[in-house]
Each structure stands twice: as structure tokens, then as C-alpha cells.
PDB file of N, CA and C in Angstrom:
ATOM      1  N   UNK A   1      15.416 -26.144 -16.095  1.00  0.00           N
ATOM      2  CA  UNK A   1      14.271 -25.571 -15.405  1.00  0.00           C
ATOM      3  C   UNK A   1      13.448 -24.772 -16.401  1.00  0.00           C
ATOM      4  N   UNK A   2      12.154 -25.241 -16.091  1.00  0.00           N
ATOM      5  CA  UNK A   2      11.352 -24.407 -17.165  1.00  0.00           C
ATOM      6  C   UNK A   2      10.897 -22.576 -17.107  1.00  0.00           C
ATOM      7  N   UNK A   3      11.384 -22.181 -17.679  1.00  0.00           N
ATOM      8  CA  UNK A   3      11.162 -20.380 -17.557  1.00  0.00           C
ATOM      9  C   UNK A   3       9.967 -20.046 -17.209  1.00  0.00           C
ATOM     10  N   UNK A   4       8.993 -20.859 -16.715  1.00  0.00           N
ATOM     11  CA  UNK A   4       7.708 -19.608 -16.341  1.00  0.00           C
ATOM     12  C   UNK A   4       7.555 -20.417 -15.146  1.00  0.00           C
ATOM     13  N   UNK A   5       8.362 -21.058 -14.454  1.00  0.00           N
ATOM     14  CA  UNK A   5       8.172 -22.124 -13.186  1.00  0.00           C
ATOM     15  C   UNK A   5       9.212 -21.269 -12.473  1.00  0.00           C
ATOM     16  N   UNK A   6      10.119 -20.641 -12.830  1.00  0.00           N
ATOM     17  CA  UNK A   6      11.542 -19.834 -11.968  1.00  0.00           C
ATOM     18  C   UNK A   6      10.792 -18.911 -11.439  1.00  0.00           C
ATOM     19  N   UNK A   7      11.354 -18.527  -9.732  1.00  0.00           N
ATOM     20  CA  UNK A   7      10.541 -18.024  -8.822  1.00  0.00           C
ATOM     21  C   UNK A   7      11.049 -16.583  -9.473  1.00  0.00           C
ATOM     22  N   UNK A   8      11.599 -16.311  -9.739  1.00  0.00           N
ATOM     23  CA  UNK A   8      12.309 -15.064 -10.024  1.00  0.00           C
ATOM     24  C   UNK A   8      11.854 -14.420 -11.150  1.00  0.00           C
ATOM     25  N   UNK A   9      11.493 -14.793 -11.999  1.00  0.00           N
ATOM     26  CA  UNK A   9      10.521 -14.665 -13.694  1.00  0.00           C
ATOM     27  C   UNK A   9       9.476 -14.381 -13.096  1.00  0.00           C
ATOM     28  N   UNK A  10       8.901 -14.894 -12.116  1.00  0.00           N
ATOM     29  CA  UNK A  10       7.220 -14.894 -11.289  1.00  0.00           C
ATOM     30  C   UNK A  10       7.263 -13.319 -10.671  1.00  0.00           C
ATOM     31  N   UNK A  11       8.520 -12.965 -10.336  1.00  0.00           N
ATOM     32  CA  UNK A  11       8.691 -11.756  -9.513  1.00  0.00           C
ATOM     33  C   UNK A  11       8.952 -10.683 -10.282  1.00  0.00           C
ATOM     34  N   UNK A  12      10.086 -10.917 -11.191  1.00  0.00           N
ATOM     35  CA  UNK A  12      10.005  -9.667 -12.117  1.00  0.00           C
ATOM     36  C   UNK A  12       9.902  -9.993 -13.334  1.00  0.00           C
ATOM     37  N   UNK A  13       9.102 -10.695 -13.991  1.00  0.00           N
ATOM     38  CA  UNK A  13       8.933 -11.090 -15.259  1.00  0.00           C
ATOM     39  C   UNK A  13       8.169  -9.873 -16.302  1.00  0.00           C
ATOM     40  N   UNK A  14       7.814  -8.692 -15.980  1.00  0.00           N
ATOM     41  CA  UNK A  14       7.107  -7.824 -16.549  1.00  0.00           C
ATOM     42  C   UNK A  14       7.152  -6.598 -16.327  1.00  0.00           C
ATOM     43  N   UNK A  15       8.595  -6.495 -15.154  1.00  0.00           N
ATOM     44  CA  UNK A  15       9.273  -5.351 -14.828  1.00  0.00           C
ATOM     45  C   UNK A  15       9.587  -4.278 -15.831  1.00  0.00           C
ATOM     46  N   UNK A  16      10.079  -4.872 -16.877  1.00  0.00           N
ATOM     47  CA  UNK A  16      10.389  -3.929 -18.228  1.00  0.00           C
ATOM     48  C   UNK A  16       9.468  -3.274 -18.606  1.00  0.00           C
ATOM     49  N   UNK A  17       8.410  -3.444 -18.755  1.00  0.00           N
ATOM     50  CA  UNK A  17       7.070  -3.322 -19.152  1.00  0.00           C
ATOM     51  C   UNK A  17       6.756  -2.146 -18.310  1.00  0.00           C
ATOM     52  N   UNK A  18       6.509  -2.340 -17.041  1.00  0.00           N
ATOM     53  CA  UNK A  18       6.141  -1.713 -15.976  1.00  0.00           C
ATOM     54  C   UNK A  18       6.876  -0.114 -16.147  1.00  0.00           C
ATOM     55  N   UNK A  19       8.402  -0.124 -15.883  1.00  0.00           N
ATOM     56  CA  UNK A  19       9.368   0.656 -15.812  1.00  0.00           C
ATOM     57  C   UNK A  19       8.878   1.462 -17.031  1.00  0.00           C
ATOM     58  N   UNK A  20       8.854   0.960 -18.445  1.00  0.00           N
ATOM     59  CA  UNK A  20       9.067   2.007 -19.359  1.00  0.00           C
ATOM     60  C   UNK A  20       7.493   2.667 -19.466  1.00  0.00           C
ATOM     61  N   UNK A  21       6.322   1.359 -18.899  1.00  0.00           N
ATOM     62  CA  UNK A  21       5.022   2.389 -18.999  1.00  0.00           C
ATOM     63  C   UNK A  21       4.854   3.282 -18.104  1.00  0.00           C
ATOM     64  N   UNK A  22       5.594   3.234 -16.760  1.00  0.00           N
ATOM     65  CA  UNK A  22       5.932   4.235 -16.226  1.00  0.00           C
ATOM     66  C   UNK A  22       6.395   5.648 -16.304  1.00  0.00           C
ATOM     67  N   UNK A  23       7.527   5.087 -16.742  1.00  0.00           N
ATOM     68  CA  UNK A  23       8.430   6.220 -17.466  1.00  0.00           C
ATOM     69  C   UNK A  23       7.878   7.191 -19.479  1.00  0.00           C
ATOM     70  N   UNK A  24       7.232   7.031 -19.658  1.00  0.00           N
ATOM     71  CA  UNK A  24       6.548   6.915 -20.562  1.00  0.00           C
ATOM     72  C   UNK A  24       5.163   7.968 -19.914  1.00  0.00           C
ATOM     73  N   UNK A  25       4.650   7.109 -19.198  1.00  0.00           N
ATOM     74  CA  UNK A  25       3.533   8.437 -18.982  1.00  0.00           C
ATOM     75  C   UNK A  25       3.778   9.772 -18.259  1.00  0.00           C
ATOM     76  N   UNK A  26       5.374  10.124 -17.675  1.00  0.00           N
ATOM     77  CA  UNK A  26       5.137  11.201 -16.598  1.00  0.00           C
ATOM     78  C   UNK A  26       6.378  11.803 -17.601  1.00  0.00           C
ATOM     79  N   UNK A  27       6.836  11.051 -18.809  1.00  0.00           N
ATOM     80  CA  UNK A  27       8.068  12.016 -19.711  1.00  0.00           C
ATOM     81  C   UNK A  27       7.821  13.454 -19.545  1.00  0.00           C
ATOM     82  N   UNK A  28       6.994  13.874 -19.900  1.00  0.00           N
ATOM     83  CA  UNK A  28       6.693  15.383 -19.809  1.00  0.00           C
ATOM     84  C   UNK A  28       7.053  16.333 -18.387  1.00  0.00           C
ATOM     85  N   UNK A  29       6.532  15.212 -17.683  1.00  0.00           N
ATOM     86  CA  UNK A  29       6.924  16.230 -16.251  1.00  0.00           C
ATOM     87  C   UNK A  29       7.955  16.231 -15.387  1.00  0.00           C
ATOM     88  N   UNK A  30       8.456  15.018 -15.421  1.00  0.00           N
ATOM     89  CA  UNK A  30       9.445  14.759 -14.926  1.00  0.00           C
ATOM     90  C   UNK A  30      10.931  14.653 -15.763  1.00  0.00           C
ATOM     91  N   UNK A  31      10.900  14.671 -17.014  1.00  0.00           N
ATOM     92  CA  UNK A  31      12.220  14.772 -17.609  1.00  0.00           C
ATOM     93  C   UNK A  31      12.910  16.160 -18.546  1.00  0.00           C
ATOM     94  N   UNK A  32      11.422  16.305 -18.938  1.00  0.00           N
ATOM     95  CA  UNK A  32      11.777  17.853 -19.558  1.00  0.00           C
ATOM     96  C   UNK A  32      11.158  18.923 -18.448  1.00  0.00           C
ATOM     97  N   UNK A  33      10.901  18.601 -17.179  1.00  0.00           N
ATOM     98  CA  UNK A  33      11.181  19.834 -16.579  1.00  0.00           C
ATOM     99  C   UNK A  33       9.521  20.833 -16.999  1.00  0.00           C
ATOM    100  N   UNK A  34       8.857  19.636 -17.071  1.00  0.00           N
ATOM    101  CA  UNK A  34       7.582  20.723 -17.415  1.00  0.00           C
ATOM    102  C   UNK A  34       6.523  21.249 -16.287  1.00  0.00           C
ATOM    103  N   UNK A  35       6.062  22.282 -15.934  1.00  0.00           N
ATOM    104  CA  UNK A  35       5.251  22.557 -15.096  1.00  0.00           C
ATOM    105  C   UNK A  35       3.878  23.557 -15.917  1.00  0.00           C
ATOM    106  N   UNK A  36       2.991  22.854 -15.129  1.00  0.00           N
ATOM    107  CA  UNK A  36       1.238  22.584 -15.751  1.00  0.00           C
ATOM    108  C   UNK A  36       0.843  24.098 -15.462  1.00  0.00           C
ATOM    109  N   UNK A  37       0.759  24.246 -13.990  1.00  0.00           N
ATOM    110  CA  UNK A  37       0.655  25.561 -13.648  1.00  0.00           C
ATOM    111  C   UNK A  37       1.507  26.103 -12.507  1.00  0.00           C
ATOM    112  N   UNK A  38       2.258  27.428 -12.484  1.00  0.00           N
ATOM    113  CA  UNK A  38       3.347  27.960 -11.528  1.00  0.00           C
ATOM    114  C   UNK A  38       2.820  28.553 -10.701  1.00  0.00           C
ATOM    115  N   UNK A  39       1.668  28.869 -10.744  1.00  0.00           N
ATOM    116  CA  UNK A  39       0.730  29.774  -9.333  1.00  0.00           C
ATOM    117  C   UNK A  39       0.947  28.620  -8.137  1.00  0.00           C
ATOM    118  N   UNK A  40       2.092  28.663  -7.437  1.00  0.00           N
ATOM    119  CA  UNK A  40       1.753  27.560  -6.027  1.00  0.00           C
ATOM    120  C   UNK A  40       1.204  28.007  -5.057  1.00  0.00           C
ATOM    121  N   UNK A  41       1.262  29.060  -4.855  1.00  0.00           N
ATOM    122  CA  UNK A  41       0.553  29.983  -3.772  1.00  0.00           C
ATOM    123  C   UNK A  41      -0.671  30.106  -3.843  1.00  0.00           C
ATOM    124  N   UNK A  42      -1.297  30.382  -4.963  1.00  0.00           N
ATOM    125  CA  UNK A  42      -2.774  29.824  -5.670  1.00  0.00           C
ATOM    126  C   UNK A  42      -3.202  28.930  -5.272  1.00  0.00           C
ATOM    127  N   UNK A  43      -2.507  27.900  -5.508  1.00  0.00           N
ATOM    128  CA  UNK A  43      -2.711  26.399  -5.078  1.00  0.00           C
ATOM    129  C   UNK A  43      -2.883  25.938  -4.011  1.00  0.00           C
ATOM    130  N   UNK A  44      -1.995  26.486  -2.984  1.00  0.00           N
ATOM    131  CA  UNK A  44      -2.289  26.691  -1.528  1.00  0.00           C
ATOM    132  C   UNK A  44      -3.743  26.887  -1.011  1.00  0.00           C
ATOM    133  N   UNK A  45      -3.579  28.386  -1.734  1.00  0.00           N
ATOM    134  CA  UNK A  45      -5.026  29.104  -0.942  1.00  0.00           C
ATOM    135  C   UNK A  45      -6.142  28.276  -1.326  1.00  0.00           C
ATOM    136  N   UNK A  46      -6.323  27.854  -2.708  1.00  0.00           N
ATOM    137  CA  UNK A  46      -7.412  27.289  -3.309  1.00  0.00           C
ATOM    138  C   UNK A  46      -7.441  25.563  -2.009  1.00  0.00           C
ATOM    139  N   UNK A  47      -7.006  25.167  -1.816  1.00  0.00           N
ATOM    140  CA  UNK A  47      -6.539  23.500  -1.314  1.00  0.00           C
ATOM    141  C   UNK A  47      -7.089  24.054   0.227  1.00  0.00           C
ATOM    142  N   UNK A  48      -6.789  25.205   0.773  1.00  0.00           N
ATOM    143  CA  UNK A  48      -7.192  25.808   2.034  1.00  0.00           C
ATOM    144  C   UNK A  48      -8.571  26.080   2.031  1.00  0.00           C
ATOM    145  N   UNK A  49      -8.990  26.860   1.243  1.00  0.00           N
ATOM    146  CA  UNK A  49     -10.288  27.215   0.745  1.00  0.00           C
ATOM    147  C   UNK A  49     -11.416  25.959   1.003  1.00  0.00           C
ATOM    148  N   UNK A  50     -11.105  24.968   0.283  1.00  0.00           N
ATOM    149  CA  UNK A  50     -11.459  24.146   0.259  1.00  0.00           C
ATOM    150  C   UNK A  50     -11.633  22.816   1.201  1.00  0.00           C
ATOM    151  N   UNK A  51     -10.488  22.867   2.240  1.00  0.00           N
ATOM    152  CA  UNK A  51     -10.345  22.417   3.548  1.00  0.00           C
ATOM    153  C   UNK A  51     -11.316  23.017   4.432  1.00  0.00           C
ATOM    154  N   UNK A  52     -11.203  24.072   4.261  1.00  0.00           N
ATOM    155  CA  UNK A  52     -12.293  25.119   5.233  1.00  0.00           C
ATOM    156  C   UNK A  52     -13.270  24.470   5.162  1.00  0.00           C
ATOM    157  N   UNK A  53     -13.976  24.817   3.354  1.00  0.00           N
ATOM    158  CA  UNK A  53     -15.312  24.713   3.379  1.00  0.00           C
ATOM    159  C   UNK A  53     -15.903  23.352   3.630  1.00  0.00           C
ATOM    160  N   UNK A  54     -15.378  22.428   3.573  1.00  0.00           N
ATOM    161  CA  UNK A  54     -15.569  20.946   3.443  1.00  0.00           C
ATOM    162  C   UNK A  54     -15.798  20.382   4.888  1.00  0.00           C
ATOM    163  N   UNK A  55     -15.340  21.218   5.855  1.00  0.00           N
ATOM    164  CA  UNK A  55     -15.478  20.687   7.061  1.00  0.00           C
ATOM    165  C   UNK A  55     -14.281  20.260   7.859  1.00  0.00           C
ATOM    166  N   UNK A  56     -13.425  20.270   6.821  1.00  0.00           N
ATOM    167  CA  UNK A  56     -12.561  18.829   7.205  1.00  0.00           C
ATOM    168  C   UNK A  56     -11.529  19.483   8.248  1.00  0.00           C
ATOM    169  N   UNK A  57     -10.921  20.716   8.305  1.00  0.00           N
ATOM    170  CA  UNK A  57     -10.778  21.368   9.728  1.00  0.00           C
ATOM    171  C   UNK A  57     -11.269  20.811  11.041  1.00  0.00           C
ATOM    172  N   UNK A  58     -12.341  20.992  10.846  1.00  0.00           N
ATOM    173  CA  UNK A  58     -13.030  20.454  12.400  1.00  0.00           C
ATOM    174  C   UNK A  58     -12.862  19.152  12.364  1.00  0.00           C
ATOM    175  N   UNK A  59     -12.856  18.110  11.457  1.00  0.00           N
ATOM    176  CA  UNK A  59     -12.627  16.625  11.572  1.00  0.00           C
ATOM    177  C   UNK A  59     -11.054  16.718  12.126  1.00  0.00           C
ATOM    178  N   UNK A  60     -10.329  17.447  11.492  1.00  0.00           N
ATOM    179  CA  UNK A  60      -8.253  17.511  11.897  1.00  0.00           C
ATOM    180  C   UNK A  60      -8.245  17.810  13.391  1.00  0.00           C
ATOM    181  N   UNK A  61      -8.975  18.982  13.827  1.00  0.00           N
ATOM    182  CA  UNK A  61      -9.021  19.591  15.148  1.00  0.00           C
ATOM    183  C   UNK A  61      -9.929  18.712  16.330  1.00  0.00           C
ATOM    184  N   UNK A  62     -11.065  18.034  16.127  1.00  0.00           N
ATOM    185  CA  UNK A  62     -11.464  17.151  17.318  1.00  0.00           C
ATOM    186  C   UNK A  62     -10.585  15.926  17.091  1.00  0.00           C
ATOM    187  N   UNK A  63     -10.055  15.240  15.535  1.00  0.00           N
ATOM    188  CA  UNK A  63      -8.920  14.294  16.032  1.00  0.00           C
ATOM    189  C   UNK A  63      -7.750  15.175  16.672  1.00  0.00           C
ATOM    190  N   UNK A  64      -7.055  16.136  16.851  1.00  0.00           N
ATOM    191  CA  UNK A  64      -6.094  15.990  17.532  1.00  0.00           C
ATOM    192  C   UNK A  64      -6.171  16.211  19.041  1.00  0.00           C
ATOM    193  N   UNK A  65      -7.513  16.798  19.112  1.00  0.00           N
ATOM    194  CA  UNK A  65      -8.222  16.932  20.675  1.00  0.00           C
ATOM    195  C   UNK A  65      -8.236  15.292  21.289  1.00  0.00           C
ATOM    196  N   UNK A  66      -8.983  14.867  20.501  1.00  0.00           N
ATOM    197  CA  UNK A  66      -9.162  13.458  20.894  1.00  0.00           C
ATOM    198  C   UNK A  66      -8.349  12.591  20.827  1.00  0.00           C
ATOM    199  N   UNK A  67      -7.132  12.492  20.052  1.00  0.00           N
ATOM    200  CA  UNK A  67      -5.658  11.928  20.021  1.00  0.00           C
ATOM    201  C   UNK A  67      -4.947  12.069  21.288  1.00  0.00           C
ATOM    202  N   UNK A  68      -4.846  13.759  21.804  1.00  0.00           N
ATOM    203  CA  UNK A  68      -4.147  14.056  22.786  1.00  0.00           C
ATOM    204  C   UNK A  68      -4.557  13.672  23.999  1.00  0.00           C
ATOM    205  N   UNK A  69      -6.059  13.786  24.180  1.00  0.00           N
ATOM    206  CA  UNK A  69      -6.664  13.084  25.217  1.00  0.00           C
ATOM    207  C   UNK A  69      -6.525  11.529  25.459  1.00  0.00           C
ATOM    208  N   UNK A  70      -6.744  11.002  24.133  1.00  0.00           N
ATOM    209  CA  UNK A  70      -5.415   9.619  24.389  1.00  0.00           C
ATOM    210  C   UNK A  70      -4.710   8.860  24.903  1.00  0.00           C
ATOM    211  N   UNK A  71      -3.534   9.953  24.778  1.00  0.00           N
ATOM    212  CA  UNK A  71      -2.224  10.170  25.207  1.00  0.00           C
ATOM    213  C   UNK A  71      -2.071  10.073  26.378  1.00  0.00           C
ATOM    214  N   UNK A  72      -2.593  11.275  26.882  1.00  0.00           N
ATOM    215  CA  UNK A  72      -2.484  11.191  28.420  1.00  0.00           C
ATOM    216  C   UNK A  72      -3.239   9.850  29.001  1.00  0.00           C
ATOM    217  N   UNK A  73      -4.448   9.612  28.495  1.00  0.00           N
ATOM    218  CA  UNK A  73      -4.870   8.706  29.095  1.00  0.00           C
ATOM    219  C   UNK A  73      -3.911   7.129  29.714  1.00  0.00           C
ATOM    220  N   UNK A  74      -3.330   7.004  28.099  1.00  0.00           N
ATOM    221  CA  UNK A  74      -2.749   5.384  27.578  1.00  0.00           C
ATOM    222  C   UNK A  74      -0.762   5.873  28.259  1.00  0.00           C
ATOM    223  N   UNK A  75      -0.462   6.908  28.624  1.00  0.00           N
ATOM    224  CA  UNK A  75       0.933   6.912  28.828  1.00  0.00           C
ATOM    225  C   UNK A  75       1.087   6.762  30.396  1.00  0.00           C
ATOM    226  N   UNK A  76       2.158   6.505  30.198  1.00  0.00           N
ATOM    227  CA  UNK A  76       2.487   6.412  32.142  1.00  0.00           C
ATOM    228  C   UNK A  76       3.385   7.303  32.693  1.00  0.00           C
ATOM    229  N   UNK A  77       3.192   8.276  33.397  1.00  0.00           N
ATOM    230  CA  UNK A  77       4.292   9.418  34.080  1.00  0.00           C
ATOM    231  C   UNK A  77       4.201  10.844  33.578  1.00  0.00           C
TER     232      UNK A  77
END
């Protein structure tokens, strides 16, 4: 059987590749344990901050208004 016709070569034929360019770009963070910045709480507020201002609150809050209304509608009992 010819090697680039095997269904299995078709499937993981470039896996190696994949795995080590993987592993290869996140070395830093994930193997030695490195962290970029330790303020998480920072990070929080800033990600909140920014939820606020963006609107996107009120998009979360009329979907779950409108989800729940839904609900009741589409359930039985």
C-alpha cells in the first residue's frame, strides 16, 4: 500500500509537527511556570470596566430576560 493513500497518514500525517509547534510556542508559560502579569484582580476590574462601558451588560441582561421568557413560554407544567 502506498504511504500517502493510507487513511491513517491522511489523519495524522503532520501530527508531529503540530504537537511540537504547539508545544514550542506556549514553552514559556506553560512549562516554566511563567506569569506575564500577577495583578488578577486588576484584571477583573479592568475586563468589568470594560463590560460596563461597552454595553454589553444590557445585551447579557435583556438575553436572560428574554431567554427566561422563553422558557416559560416553550415548557410544559
Amino acid at each position: 500500500m502506498e504511504h500517502l493513500s493510507d487513511p491513517l497518514f491522511l489523519i495524522l500525517g503532520n501530527l508531529d509537527f503540530h504537537i511540537n509547534f504547539a508545544v514550542s510556542d506556549y514553552t514559556d508559560y506553560f512549562l516554566y511556570g511563567y506569569v506575564k502579569d500577577a495583578n488578577v484582580l486588576g484584571q477583573i476590574q479592568n475586563y468589568w470596566n470594560n463590560f460596563v462601558k461597552t454595553g454589553q451588560i444590557w445585551a447579557m441582561l435583556i438575553g436572560i430576560i428574554i431567554g427566561y421568557m422563553f422558557k416559560g413560554l416553550t415548557s410544559y407544567g
